[in-house]
N, C-alpha and C. Protein backbone atom coordinates (compact mmCIF):
# COMPACT_ATOMS: atom_id res chain seq x y z
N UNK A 1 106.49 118.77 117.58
CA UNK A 1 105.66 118.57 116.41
C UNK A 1 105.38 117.07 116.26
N UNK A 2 104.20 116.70 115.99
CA UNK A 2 103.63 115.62 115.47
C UNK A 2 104.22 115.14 114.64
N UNK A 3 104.23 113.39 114.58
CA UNK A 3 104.36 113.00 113.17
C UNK A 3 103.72 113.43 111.76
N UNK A 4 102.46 113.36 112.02
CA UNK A 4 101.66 113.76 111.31
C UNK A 4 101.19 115.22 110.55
N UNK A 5 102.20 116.06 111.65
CA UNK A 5 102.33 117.78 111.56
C UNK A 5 103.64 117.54 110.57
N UNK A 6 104.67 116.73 111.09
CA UNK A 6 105.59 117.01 110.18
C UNK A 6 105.99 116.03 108.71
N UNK A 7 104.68 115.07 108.35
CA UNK A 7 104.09 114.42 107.31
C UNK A 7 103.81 115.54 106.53
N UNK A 8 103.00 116.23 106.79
CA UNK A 8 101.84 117.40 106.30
C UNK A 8 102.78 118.92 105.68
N UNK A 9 104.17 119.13 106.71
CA UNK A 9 104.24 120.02 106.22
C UNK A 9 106.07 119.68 104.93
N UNK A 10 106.19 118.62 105.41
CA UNK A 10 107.19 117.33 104.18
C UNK A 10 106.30 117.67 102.57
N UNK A 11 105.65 117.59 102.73
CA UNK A 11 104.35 117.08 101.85
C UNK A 11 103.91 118.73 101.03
N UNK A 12 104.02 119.55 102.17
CA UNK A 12 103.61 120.57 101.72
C UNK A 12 105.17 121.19 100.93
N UNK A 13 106.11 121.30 101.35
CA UNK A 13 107.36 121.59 100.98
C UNK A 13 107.79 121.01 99.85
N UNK A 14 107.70 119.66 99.33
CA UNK A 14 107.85 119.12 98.73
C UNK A 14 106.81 119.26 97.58
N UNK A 15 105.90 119.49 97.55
CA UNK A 15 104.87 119.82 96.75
C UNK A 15 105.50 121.40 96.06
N UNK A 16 105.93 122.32 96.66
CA UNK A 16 106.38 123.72 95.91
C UNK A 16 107.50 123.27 94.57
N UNK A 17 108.02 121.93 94.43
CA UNK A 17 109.02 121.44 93.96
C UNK A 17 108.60 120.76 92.65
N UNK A 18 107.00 119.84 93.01
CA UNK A 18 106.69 119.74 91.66
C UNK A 18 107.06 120.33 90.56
N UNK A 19 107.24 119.73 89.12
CA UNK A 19 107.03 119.95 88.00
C UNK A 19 106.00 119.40 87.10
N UNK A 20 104.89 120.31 87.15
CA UNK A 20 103.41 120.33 86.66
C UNK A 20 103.40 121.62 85.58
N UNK A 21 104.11 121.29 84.49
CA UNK A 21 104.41 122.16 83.53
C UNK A 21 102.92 122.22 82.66
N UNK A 22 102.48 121.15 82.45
CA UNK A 22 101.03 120.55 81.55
C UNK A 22 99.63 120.45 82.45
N UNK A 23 99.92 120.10 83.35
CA UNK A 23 98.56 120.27 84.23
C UNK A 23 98.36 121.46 85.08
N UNK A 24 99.68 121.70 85.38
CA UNK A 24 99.64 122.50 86.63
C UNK A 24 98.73 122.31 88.02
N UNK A 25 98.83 121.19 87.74
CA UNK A 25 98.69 120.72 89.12
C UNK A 25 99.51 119.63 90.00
N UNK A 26 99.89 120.09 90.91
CA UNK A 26 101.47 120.25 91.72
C UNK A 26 100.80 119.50 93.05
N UNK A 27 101.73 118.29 93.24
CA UNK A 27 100.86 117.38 94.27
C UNK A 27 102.55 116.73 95.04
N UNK A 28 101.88 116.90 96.54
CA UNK A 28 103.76 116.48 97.39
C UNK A 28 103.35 114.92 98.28
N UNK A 29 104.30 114.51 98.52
CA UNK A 29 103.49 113.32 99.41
C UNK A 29 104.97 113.21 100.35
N UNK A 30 104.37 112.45 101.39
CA UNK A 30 105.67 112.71 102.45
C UNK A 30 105.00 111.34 103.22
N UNK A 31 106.56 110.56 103.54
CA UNK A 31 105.94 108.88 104.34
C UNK A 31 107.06 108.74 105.24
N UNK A 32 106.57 108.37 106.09
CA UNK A 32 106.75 108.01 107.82
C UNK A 32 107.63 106.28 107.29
N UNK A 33 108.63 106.64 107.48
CA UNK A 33 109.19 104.84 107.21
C UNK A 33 109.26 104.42 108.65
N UNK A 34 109.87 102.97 108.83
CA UNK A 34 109.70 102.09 109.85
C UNK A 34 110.88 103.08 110.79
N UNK A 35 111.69 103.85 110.09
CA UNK A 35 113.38 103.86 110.90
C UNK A 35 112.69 105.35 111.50
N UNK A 36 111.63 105.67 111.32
CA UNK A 36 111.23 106.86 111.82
C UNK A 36 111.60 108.29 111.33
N UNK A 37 112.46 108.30 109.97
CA UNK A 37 112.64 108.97 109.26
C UNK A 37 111.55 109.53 108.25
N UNK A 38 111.73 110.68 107.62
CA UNK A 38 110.14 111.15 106.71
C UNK A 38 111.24 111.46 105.23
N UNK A 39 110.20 110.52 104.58
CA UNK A 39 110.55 110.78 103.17
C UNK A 39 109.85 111.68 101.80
N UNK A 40 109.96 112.98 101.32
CA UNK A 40 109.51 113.47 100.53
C UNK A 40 109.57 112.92 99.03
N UNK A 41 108.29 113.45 97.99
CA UNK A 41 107.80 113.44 96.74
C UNK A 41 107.14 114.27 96.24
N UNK A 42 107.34 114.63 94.58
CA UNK A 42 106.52 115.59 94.27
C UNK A 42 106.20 114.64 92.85
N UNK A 43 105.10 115.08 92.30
CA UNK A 43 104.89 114.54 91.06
C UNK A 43 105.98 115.35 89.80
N UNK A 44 106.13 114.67 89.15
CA UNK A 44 107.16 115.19 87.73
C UNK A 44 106.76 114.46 86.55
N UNK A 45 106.09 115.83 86.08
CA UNK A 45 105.25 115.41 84.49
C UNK A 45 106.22 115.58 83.64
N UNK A 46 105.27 115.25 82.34
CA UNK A 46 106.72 114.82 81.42
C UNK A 46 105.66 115.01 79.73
N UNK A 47 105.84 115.54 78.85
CA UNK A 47 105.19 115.76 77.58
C UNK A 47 105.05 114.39 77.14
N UNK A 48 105.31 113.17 77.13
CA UNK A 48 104.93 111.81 77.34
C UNK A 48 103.87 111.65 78.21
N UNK A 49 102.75 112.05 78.42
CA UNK A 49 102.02 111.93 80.02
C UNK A 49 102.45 110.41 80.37
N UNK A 50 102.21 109.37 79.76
CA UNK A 50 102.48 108.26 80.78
C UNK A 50 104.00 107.69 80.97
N UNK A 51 104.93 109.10 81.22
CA UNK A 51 106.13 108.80 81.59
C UNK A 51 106.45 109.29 82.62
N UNK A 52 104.89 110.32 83.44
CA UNK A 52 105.56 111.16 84.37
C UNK A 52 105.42 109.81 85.64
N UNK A 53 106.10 110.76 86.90
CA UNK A 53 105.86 110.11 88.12
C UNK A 53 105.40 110.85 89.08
N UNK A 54 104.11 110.45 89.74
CA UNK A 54 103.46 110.48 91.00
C UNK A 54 104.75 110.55 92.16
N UNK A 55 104.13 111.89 93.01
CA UNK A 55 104.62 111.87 94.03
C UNK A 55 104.27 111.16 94.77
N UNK A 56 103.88 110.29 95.06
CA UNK A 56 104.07 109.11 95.77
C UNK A 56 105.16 107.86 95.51
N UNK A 57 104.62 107.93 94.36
CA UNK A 57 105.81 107.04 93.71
C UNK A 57 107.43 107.81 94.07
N UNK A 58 107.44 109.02 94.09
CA UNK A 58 108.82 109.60 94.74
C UNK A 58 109.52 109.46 95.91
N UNK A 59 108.50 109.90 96.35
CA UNK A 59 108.81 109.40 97.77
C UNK A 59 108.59 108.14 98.33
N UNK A 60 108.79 106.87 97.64
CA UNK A 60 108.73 105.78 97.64
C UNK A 60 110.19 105.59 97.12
N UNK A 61 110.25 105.54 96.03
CA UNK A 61 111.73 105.57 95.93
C UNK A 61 113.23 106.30 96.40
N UNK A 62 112.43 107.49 97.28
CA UNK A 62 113.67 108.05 98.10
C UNK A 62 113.51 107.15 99.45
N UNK A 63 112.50 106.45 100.00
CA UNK A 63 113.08 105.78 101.32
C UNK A 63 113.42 104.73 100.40
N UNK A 64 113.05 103.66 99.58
CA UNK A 64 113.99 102.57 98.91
C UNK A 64 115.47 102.99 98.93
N UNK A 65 115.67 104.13 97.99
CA UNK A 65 117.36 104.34 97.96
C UNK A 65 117.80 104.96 99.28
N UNK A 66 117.27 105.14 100.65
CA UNK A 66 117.90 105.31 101.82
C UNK A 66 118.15 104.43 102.70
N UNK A 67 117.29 102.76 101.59
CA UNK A 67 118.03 101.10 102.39
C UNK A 67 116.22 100.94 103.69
N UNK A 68 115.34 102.03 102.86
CA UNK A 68 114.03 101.76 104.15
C UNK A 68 113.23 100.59 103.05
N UNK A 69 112.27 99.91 104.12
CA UNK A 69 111.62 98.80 103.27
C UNK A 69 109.75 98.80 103.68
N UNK A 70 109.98 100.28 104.71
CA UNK A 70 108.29 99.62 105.35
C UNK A 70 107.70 101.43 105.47
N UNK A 71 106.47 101.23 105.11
CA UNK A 71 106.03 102.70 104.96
C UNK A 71 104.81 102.66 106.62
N UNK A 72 105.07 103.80 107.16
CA UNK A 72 104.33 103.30 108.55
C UNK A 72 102.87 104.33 108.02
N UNK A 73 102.90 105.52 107.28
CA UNK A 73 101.81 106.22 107.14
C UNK A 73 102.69 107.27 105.96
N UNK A 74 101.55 107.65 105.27
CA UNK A 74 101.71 108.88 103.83
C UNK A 74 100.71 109.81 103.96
N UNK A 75 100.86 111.44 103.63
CA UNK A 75 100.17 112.04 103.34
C UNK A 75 100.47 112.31 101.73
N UNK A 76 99.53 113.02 101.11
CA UNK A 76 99.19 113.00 99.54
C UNK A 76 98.51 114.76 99.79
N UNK A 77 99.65 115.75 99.38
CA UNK A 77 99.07 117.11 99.27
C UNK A 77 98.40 117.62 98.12
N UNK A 78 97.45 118.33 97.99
CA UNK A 78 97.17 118.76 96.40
C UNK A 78 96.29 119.98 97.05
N UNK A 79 96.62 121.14 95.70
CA UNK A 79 95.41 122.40 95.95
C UNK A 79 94.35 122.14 94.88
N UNK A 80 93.36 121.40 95.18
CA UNK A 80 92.22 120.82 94.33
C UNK A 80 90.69 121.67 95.09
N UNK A 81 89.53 121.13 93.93
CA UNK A 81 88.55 121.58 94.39
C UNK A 81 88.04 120.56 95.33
N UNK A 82 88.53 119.22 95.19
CA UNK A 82 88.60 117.92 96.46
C UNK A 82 89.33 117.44 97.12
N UNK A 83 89.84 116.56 97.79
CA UNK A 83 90.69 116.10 98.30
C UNK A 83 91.34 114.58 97.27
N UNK A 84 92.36 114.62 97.06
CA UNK A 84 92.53 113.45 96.18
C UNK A 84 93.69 112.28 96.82
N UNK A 85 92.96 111.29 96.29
CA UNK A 85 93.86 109.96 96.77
C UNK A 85 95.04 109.65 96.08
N UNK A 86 95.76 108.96 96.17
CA UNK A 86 96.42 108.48 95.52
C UNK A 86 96.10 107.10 94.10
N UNK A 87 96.47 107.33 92.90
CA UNK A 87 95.89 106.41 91.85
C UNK A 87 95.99 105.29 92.19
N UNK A 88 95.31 104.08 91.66
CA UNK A 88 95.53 102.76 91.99
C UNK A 88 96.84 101.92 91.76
N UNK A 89 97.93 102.60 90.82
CA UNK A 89 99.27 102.47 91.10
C UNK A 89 99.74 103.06 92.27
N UNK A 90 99.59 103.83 92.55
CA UNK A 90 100.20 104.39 93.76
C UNK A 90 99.84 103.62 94.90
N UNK A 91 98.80 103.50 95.05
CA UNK A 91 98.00 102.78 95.98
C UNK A 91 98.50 100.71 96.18
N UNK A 92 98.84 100.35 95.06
CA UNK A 92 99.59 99.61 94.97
C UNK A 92 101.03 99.60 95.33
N UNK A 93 101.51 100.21 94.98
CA UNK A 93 102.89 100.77 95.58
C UNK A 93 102.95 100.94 97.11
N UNK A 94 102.13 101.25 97.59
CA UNK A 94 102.47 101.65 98.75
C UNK A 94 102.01 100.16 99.89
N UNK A 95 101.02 99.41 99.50
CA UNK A 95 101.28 98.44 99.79
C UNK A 95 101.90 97.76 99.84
N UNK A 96 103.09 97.61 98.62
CA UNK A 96 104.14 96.84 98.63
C UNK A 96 105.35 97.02 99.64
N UNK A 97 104.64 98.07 100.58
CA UNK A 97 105.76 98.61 101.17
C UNK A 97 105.07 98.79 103.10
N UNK A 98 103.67 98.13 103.38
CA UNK A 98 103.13 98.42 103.99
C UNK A 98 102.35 97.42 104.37
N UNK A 99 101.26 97.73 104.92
CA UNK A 99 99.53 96.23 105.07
C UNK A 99 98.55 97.54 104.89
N UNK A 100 97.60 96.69 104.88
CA UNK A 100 96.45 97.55 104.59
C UNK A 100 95.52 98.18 105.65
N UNK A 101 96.20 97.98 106.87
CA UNK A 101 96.35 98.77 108.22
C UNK A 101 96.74 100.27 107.86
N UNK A 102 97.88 100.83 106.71
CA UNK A 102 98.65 101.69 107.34
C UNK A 102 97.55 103.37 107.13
N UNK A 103 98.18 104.05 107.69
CA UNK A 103 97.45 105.45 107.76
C UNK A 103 98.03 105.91 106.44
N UNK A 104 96.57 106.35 105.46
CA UNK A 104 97.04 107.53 104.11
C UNK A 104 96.27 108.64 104.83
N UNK A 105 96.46 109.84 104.56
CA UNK A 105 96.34 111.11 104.97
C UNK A 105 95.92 111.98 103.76
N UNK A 106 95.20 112.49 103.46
CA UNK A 106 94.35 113.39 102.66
C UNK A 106 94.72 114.74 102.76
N UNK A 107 95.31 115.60 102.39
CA UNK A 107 95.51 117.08 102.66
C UNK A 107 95.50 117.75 101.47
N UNK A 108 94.70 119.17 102.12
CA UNK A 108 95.08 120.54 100.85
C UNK A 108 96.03 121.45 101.86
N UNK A 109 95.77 122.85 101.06
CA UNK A 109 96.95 123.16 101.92
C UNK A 109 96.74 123.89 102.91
N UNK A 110 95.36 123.57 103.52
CA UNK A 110 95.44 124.12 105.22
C UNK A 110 95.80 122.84 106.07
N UNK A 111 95.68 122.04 105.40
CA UNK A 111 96.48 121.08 106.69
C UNK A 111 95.36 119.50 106.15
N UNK A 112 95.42 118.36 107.61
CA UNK A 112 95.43 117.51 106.71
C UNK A 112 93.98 117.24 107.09
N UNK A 113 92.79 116.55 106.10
CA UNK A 113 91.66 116.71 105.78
C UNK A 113 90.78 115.31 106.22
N UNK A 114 91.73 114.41 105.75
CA UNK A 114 91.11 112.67 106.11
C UNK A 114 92.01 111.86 106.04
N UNK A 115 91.59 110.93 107.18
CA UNK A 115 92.94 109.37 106.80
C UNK A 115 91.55 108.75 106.33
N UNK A 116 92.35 107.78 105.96
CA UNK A 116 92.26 106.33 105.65
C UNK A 116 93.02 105.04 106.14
N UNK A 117 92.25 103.94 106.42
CA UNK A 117 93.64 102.71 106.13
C UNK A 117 93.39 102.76 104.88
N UNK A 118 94.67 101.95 104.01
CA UNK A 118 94.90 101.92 103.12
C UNK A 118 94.19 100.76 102.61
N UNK A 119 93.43 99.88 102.90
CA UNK A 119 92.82 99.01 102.84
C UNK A 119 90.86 99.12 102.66
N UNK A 120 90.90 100.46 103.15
CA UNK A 120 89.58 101.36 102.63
C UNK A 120 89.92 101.38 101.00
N UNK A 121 90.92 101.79 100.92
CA UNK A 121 91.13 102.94 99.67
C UNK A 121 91.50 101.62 98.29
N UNK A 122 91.95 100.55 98.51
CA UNK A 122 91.97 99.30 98.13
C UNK A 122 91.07 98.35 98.20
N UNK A 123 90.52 97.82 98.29
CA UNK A 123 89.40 96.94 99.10
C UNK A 123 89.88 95.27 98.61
N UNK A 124 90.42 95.66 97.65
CA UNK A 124 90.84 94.19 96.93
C UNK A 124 92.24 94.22 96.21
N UNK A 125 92.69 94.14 97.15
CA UNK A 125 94.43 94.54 96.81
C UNK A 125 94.81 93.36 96.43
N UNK A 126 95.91 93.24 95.20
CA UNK A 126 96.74 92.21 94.77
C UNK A 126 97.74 92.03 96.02
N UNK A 127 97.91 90.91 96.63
CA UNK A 127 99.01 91.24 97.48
C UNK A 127 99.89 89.60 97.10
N UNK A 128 101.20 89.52 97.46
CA UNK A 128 101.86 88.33 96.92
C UNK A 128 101.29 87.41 97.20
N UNK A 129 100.53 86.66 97.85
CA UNK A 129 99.92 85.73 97.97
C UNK A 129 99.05 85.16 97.04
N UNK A 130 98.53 86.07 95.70
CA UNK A 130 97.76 86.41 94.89
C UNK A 130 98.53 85.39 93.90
N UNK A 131 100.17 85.34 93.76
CA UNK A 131 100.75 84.85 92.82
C UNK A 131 101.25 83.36 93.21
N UNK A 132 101.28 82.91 94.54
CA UNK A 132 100.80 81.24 94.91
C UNK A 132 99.73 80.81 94.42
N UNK A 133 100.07 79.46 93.62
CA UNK A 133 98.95 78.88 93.68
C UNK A 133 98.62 77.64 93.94
């Protein structure tokens, strides 16, 4: 199996796990770290909406707490009438963990739909250099 086969189906697994109690819509994301390990996320809403967290953001913080520091590629699952990206936090996030080289991956749930570099999907990314002056 592919990296990318087993991004897709991380992503898909992880997505059945969501808690999308208010939207009901249930989104998994799964990332390829540097150590070659795959890290899962699901989004987890919250009756606060701006307290929930993006599965991306999850699976960002499960390779952080496994001591990983570099994201090599992400897929972003959702059963939508489109394919959806990740928000411009997320999208931020994942830079912080990446360049704007890296592969994002687009999937519903027949499999995966479009990459991107992440630098498409950004075009004008804050990156630390931003805060030299």
């Amino acid at each position: 199996m592919s990296d990318k086969d087993a991004l897709f189906r991380t992503a898909l697994e992880y997505r059945h796990n969501a808690y999308a109690p208010y939207s009901g819509f249930a989104v998994g994301a799964a990332i390829l770290g540097g150590n070659g390990k795959i890290y899962g996320g699901c989004n987890v809403e919250n009756i606060s909406y701006p307290c929930g967290t993006c599965a991306e953001a999850g699976a960002i913080a499960a390779m952080n707490a496994d001591g990983e520091r570099l994201i090599k590629a992400i897929v972003v699952v959702a059963d939508g009438k489109d394919l959806i990206t990740p928000c411009g936090a997320c999208l931020q996030r994942i830079l912080e963990f990446s360049d704007t080289n890296t592969t994002v991956y687009l999937a519903n749930l027949e499999g995966i739909k479009k990459s991107y570099k992440l630098g498409q999907l950004l075009p004008v990314a804050f990156h630390e250099e931003s805060l030299r002056s």
